[in-house]
Protein backbone atom coordinates (compact mmCIF):
# COMPACT_ATOMS: atom_id res chain seq x y z
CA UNK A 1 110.90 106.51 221.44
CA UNK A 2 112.62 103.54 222.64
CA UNK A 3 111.27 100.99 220.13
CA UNK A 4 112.75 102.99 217.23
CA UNK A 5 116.06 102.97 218.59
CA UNK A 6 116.08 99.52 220.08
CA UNK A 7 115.32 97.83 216.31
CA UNK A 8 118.15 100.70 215.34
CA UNK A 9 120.73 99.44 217.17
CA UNK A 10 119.55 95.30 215.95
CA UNK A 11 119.86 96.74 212.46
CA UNK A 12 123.21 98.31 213.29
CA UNK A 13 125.08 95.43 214.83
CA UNK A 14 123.73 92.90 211.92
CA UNK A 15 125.21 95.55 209.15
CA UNK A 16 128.16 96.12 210.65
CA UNK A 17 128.84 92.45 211.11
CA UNK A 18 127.80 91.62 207.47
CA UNK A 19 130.20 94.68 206.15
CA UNK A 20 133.06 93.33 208.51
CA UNK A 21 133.21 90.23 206.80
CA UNK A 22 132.44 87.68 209.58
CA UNK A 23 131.70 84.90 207.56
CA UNK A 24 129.52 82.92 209.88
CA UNK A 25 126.92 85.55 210.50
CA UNK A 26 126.09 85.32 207.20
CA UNK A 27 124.09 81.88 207.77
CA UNK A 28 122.41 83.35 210.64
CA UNK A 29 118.98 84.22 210.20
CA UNK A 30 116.80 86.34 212.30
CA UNK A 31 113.48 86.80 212.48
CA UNK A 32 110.53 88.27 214.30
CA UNK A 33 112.23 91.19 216.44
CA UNK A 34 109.68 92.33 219.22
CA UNK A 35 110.32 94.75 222.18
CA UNK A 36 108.67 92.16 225.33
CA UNK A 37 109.19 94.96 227.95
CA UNK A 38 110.33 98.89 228.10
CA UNK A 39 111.17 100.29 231.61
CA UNK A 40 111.58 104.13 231.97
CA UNK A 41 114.29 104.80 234.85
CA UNK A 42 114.53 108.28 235.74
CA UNK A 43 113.74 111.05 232.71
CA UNK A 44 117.21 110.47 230.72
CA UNK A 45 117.00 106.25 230.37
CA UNK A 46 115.31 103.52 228.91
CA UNK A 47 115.61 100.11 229.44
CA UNK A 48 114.10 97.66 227.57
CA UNK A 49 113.84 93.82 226.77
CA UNK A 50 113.80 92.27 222.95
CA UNK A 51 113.64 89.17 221.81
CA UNK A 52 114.44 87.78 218.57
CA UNK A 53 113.73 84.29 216.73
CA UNK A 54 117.55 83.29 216.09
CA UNK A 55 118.37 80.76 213.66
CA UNK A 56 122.40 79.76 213.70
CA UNK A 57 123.09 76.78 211.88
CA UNK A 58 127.24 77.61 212.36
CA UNK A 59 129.38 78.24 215.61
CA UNK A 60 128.90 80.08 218.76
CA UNK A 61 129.33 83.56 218.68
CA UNK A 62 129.36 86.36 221.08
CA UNK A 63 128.61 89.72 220.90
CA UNK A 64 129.78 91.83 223.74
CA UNK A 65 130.76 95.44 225.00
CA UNK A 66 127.61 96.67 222.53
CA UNK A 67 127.96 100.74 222.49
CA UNK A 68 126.35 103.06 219.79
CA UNK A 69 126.57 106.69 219.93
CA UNK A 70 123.45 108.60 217.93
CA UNK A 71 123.71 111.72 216.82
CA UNK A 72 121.49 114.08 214.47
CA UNK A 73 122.52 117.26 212.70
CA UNK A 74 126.26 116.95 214.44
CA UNK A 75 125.16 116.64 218.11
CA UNK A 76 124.89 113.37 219.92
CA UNK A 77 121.55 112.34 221.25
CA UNK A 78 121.92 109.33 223.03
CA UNK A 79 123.69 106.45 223.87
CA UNK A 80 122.31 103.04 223.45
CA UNK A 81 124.14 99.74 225.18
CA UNK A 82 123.04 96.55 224.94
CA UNK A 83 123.85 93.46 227.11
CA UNK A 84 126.53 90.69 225.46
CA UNK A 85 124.48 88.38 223.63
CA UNK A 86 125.49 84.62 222.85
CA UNK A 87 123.93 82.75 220.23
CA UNK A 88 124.99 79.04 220.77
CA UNK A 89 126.15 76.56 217.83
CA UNK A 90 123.24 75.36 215.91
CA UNK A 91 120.82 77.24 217.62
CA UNK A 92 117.19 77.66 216.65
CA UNK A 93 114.86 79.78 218.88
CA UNK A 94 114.13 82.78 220.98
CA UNK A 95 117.18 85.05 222.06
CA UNK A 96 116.57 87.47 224.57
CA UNK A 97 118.53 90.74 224.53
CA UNK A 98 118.67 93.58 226.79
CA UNK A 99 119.06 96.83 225.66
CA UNK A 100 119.86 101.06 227.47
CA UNK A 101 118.96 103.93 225.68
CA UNK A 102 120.30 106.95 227.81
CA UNK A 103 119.83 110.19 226.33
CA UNK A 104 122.96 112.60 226.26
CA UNK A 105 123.64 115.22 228.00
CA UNK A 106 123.23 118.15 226.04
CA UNK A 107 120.20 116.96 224.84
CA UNK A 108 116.78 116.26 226.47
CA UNK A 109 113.86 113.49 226.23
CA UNK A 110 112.61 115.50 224.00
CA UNK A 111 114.72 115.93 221.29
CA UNK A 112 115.00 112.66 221.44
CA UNK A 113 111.36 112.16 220.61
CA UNK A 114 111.06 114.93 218.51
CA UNK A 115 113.61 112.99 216.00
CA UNK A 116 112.41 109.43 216.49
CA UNK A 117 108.81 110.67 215.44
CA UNK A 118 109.92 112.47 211.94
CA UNK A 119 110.74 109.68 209.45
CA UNK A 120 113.25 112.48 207.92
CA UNK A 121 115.20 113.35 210.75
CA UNK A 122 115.44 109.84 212.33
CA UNK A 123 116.72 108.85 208.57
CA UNK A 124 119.39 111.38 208.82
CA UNK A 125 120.78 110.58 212.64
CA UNK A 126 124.13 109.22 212.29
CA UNK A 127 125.50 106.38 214.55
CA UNK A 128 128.61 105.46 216.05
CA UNK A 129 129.17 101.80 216.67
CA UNK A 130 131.70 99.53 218.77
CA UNK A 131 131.68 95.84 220.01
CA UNK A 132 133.37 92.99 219.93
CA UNK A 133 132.68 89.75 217.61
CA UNK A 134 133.84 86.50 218.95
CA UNK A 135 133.22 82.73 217.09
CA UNK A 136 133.55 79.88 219.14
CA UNK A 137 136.87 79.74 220.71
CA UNK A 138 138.55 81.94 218.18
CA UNK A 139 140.08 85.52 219.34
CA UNK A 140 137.58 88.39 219.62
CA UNK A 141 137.41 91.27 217.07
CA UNK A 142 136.89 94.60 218.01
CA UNK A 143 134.12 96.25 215.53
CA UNK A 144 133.76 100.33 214.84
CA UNK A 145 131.97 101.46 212.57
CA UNK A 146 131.43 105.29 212.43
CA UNK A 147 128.69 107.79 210.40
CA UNK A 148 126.52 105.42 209.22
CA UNK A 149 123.20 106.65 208.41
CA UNK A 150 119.83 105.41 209.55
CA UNK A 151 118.20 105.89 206.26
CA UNK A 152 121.34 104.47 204.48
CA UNK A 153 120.84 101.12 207.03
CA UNK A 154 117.12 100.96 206.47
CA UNK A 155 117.58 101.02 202.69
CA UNK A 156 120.55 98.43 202.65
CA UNK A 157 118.69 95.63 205.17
């Protein structure tokens, strides 16, 4: 359940970034996603531990206040958060990033997996996505992006 959403929410952040027009994560590369460690706490959370291989050959950037909303067939699911990550200038190497996946309230654990494991319905959850972009010492943005579609991300990455 959690690995699913956790590469979601990567996905998510680099496609929103890339249709915001923030130059500079276009030269980014990254590579080699892997979930190191998933931690249930309680019956309604998830936390887990990724790590990425992070190339940046530009500026330092920051990526913070990381909240997506997923819903599926108009009712939201879960929440996933994710810790600010910061990707230092010409970096080249692992980035660790820690992520939450709560699951809402009027849903339960297993709805969640019950859409996570159907290629069909996971393609059709719809996510809600705000954080905020910052590049070296430059002003942070504030991001939202709102409906897009899993299946419309996986296609488009």
């Amino acid at each position: 359940m959690g690995k699913k959403c956790i590469l979601l929410l990567t996905s998510v952040i680099i496609a929103a970034l890339l249709s915001s027009g923030c130059t500079a994560i276009l030269k980014v590369k990254v590579s080699d996603i892997k979930v190191e460690k998933v931690s249930p706490k309680g019956l309604r959370s998830i936390d887990a531990g990724l790590s990425a291989m992070i190339d940046n050959p530009s500026a330092k950037m920051l990526i913070s206040d990381i909240v997506a909303i997923v819903s599926y067939d108009g009712k939201d699911i879960g929440t996933i958060t994710a810790a600010p990550i910061e990707i230092a200038r010409k970096f080249s190497g692992r980035q660790q990033i820690q992520v939450n996946m709560t699951v809402a309230d009027n849903a339960s654990a297993w709805d969640v997996v019950k859409i996570v494991s159907s290629k069909e319905k996971f393609d059709a959850c719809v996510v809600d996505l705000t954080f905020k972009y910052k590049q070296g010492s430059g002003a942070a943005m504030t991001i939202r992006r709102k409906g897009m579609k899993v299946g419309d991300l996986a296609k488009s990455l």
